[in-house]
N, C-alpha and C. Protein backbone atom coordinates (compact mmCIF):
# COMPACT_ATOMS: atom_id res chain seq x y z
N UNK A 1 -9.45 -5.76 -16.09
CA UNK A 1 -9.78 -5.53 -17.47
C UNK A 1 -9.49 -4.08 -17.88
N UNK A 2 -9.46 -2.81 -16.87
CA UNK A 2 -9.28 -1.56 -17.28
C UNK A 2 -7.95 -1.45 -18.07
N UNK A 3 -7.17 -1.98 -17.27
CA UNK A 3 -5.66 -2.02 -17.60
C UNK A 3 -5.25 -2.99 -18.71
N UNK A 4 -6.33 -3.36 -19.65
CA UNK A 4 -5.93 -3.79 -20.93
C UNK A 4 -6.31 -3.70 -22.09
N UNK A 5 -7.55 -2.99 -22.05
CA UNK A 5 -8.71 -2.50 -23.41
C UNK A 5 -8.79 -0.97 -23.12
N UNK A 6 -8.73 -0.52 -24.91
CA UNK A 6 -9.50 0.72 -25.05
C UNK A 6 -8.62 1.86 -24.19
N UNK A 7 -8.99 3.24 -24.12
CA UNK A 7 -8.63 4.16 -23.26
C UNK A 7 -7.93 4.27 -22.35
N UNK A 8 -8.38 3.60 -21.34
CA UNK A 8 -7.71 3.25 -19.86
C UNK A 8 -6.40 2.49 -19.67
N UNK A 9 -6.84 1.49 -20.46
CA UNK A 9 -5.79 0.26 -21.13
C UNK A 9 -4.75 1.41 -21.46
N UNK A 10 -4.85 1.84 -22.31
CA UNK A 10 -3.45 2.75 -23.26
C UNK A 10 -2.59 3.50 -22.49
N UNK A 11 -3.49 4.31 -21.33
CA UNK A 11 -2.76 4.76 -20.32
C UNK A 11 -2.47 4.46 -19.29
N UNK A 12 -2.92 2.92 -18.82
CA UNK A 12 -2.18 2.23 -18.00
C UNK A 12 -2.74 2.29 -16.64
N UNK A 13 -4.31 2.93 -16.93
CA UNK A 13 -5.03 3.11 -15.51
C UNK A 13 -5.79 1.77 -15.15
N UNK A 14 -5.21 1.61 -13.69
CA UNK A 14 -5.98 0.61 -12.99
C UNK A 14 -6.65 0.60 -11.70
N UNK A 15 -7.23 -0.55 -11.48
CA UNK A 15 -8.29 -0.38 -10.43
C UNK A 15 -7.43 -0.57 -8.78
N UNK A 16 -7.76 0.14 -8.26
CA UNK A 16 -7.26 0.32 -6.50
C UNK A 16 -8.54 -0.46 -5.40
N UNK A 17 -9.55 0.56 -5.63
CA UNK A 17 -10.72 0.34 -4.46
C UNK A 17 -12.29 1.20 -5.09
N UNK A 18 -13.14 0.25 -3.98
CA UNK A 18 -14.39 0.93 -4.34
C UNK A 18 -15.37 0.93 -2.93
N UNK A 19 -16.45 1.48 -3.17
CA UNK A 19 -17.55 1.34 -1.91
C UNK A 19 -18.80 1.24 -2.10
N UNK A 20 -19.49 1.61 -1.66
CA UNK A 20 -21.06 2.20 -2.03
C UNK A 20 -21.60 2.70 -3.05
N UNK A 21 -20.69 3.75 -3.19
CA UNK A 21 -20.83 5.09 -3.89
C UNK A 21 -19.38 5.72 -5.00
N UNK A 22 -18.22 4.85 -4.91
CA UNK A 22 -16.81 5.74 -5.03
C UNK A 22 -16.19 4.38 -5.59
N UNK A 23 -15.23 5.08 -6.42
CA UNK A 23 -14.26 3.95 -6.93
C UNK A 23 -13.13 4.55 -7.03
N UNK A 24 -11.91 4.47 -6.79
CA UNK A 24 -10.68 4.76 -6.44
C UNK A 24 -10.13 4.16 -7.44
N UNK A 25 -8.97 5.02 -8.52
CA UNK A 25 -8.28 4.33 -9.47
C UNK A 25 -6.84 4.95 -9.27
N UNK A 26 -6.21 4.25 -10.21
CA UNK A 26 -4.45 4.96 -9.87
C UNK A 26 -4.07 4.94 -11.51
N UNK A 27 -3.50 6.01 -11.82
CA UNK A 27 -2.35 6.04 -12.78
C UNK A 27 -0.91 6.30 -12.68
N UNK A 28 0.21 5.15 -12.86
CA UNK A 28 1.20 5.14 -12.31
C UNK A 28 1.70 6.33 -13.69
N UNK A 29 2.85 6.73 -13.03
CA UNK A 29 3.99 7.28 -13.80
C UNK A 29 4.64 6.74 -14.59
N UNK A 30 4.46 7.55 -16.34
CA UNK A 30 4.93 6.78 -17.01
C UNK A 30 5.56 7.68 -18.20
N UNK A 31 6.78 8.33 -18.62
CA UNK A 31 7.38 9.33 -19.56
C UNK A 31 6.70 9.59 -20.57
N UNK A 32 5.98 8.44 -21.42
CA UNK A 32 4.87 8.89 -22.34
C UNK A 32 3.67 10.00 -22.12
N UNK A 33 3.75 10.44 -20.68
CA UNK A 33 2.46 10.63 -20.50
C UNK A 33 2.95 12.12 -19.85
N UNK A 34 4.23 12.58 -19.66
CA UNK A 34 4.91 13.78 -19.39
C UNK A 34 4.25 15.05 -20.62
N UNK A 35 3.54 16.20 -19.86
CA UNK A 35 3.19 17.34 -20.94
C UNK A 35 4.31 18.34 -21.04
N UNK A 36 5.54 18.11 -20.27
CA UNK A 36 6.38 18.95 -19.87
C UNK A 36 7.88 18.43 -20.09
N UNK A 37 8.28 18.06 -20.80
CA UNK A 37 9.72 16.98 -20.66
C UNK A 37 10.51 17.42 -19.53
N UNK A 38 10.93 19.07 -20.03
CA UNK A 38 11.90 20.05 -18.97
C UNK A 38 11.69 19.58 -17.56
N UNK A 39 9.73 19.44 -17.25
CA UNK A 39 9.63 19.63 -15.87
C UNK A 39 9.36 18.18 -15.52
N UNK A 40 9.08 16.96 -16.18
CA UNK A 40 8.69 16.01 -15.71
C UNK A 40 7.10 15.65 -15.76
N UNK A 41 6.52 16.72 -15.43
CA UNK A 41 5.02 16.95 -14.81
C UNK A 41 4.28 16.35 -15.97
N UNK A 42 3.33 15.74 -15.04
CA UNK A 42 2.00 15.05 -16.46
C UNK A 42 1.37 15.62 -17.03
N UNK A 43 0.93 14.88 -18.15
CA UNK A 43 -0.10 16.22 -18.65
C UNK A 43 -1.31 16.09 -18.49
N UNK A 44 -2.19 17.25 -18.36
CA UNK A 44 -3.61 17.21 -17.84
C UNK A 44 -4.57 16.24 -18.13
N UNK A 45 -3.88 15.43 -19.88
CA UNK A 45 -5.41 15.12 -20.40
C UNK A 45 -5.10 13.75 -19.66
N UNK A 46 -4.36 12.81 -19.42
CA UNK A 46 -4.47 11.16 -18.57
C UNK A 46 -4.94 11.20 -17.29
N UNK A 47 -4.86 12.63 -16.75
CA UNK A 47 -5.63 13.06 -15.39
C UNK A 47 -7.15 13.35 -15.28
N UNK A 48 -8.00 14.05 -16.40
CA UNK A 48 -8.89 14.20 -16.69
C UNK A 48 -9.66 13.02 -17.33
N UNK A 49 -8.63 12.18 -17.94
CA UNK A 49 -9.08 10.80 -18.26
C UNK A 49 -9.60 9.34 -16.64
N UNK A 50 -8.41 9.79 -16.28
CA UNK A 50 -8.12 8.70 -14.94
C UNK A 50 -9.86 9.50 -13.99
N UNK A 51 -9.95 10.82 -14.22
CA UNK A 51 -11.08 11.36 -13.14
C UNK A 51 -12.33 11.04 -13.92
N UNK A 52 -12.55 10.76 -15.44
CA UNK A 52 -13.95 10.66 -15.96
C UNK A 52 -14.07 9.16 -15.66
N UNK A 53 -12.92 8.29 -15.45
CA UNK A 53 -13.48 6.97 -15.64
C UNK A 53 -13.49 6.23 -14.01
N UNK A 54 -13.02 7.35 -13.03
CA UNK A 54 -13.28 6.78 -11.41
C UNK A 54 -14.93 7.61 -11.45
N UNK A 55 -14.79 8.69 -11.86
CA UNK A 55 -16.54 8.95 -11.44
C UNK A 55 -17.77 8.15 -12.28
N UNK A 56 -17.38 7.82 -13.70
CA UNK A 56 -18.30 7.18 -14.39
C UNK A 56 -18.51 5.99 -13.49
N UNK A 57 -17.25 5.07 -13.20
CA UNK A 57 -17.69 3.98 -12.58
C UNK A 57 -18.06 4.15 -11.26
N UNK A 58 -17.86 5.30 -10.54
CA UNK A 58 -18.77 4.92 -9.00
C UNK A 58 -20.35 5.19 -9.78
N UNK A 59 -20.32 5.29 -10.60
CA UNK A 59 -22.11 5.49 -10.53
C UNK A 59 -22.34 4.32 -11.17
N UNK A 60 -21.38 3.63 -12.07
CA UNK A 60 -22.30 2.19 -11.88
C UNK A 60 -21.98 1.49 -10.26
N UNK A 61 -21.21 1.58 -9.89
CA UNK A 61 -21.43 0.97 -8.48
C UNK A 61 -22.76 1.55 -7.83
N UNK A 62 -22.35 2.48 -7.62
CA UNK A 62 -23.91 3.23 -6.60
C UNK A 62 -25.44 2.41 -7.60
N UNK A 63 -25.21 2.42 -8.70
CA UNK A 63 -26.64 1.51 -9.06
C UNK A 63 -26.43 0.29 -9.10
N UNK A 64 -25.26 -0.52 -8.56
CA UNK A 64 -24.93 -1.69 -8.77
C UNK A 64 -25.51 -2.99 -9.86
N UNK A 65 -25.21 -1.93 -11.36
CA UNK A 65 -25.20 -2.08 -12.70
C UNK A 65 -24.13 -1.38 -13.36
N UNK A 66 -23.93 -2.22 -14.43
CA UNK A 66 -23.30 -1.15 -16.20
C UNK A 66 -24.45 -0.63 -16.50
N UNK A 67 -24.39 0.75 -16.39
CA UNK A 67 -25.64 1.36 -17.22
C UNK A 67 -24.64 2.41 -18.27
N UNK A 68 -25.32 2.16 -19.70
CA UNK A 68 -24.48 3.16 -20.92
C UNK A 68 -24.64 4.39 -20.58
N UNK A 69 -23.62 5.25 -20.72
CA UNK A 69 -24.24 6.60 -20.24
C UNK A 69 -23.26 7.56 -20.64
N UNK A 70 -23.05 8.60 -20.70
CA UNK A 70 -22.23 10.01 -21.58
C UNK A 70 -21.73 10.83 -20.83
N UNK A 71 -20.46 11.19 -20.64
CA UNK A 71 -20.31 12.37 -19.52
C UNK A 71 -20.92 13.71 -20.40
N UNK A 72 -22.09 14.76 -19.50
CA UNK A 72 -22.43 15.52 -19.74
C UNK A 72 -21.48 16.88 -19.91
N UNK A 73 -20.97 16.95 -18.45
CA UNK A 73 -20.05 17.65 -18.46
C UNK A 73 -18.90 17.51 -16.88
N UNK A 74 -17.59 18.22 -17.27
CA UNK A 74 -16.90 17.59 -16.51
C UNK A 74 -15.76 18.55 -16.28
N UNK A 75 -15.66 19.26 -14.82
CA UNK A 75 -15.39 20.77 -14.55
C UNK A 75 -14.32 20.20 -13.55
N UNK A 76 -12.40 20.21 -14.02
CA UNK A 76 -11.25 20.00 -13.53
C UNK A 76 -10.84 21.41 -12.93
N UNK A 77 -10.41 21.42 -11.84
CA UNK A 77 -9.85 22.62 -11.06
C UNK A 77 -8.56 21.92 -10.80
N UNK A 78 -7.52 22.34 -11.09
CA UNK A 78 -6.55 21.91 -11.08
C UNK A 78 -5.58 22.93 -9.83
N UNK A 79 -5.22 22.13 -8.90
CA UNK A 79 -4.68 23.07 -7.69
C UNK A 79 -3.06 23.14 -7.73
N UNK A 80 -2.48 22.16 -8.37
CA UNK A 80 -1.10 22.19 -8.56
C UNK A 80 -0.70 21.25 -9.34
N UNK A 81 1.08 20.78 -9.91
CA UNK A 81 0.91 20.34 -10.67
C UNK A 81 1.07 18.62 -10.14
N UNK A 82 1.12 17.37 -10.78
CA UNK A 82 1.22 16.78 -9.82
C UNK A 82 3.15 16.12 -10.27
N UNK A 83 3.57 16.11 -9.00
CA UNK A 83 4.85 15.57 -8.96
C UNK A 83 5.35 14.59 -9.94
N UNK A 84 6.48 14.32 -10.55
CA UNK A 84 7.18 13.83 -11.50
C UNK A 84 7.77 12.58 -10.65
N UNK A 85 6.79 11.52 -11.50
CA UNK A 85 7.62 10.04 -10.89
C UNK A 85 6.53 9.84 -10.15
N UNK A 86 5.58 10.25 -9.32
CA UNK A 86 4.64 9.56 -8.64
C UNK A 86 3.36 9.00 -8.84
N UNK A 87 2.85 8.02 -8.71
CA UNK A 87 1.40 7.54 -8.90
C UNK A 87 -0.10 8.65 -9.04
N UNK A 88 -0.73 8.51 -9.68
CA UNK A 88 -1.68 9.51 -8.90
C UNK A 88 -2.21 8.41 -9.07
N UNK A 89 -3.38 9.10 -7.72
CA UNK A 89 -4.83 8.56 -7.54
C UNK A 89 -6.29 9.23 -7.39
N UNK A 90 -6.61 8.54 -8.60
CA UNK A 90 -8.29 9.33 -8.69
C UNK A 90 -9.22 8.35 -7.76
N UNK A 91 -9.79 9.57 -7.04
CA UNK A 91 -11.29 8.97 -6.64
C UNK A 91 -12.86 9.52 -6.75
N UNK A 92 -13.69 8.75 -6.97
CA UNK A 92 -14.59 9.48 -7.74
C UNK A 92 -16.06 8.76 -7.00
N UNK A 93 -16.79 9.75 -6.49
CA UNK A 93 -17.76 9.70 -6.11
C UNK A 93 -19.49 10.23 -6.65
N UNK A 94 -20.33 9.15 -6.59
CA UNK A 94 -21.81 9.50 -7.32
C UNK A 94 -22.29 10.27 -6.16
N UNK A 95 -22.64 10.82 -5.68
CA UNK A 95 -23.55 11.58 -4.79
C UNK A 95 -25.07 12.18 -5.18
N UNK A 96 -25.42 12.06 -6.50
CA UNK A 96 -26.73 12.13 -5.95
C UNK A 96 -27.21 11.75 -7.64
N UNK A 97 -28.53 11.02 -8.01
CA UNK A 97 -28.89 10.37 -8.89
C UNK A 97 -30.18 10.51 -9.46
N UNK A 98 -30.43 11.00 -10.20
CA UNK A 98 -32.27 11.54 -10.68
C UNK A 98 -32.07 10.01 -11.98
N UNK A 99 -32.80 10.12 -12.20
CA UNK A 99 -34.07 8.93 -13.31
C UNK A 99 -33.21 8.84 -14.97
N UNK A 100 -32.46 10.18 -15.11
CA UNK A 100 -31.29 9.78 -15.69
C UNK A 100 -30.15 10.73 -15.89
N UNK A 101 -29.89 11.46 -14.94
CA UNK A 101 -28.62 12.27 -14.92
C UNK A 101 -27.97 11.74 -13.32
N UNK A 102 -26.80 11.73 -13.41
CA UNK A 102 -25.93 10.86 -11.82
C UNK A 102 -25.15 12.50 -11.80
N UNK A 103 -24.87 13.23 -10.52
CA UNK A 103 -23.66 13.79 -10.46
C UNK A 103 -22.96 13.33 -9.40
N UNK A 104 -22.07 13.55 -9.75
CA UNK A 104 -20.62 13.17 -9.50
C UNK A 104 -19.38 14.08 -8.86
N UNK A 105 -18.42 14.09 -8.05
CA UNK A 105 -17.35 14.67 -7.88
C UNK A 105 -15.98 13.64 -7.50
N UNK A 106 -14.83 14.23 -7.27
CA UNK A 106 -13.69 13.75 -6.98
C UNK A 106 -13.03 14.48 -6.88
N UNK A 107 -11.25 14.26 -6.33
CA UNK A 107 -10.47 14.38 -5.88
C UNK A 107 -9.05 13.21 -7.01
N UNK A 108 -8.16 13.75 -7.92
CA UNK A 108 -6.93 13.60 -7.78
C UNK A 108 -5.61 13.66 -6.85
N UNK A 109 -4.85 12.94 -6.50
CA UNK A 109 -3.36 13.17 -5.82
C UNK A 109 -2.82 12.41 -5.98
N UNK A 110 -1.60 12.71 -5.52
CA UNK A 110 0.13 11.78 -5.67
C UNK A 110 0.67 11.46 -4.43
N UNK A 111 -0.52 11.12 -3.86
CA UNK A 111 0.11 10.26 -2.52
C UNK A 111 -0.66 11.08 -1.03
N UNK A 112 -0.89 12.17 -1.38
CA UNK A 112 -1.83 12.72 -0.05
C UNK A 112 -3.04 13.50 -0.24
N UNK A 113 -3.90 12.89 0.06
CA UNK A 113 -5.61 12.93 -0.21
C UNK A 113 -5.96 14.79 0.59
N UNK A 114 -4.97 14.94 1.19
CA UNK A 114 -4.89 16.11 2.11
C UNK A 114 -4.40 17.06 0.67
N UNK A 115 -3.49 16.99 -0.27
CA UNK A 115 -2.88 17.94 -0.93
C UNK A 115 -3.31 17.38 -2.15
N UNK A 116 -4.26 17.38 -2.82
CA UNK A 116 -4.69 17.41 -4.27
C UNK A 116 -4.24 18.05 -5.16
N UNK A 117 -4.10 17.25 -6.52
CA UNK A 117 -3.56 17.57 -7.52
C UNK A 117 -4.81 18.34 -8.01
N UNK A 118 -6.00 17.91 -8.26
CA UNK A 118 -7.02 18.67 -8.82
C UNK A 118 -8.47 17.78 -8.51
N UNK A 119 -9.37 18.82 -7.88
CA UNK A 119 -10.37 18.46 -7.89
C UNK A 119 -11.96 18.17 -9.10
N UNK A 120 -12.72 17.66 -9.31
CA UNK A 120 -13.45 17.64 -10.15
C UNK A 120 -15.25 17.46 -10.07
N UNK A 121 -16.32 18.10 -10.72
CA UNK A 121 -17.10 17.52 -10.80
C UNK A 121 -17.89 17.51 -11.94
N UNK A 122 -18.68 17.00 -12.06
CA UNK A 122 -19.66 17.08 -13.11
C UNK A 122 -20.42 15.82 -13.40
N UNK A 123 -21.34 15.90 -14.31
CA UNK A 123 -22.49 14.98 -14.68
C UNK A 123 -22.49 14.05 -15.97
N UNK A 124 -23.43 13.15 -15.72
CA UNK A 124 -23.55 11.96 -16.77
C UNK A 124 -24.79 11.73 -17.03
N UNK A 125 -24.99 11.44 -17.94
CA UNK A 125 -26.75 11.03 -18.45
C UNK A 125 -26.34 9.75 -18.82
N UNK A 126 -27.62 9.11 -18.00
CA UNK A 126 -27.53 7.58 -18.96
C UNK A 126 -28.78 7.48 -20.04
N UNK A 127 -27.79 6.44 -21.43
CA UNK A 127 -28.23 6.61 -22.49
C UNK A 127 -29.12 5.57 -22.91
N UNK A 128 -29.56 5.45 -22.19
CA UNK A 128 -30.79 3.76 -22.09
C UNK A 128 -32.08 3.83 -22.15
């Protein structure tokens, strides 16, 4: 369903894997989505998109519910750029959960979990 409604849908992000705690998504390569024509390279905001919606959803996994909820805030360190033509993959982990704020971190890359495109964390309040 990501990959056909709303936000996610538009940019073509879909679901890979999940666990406990983490949900793993991918956004393939796609020229619309180039911030750079010259260089190929994506642009930040479908990356920052692909990382709010792997961490939002590991925290409904980790409560194994949809709970409504708001990203509070959401702090991208971007370590390089990511390669032209390749998949990335966000993964996004809840790690720790109070009564109604979840935080969260992750990891972006284009194929090696060892060399990140950009790391991320930050928080969500649920709005319930």
């Amino acid at each position: 369903m990501v990959r056909r409604v709303g936000h996610g849908g538009a940019l073509g992000i879909h679901y890979v894997g999940h666990g406990a705690d983490w949900v793993e998504l991918g956004l393939d390569y796609d020229q619309k989505l180039v911030g750079v024509v010259e260089t190929g390279v994506l642009a930040s905001g479908p990356i920052i998109s692909l990382m709010d919606m792997a961490t939002s959803m590991a925290i409904w996994v980790r409560l194994g519910r949809f709970r409504p909820q708001a990203t509070l805030d959401m702090r991208v360190d971007y370590l390089r750029p990511a390669t032209p033509g390749r998949r990335i993959l966000g993964r996004g982990e809840c790690y720790g959960l109070t009564r109604s704020i979840a935080f969260v971190r992750g990891t972006a890359h284009d194929g090696d979990p060892d060399d990140p495109v950009a790391h991320v964390t930050g928080t969500f309040i649920g709005t319930e």
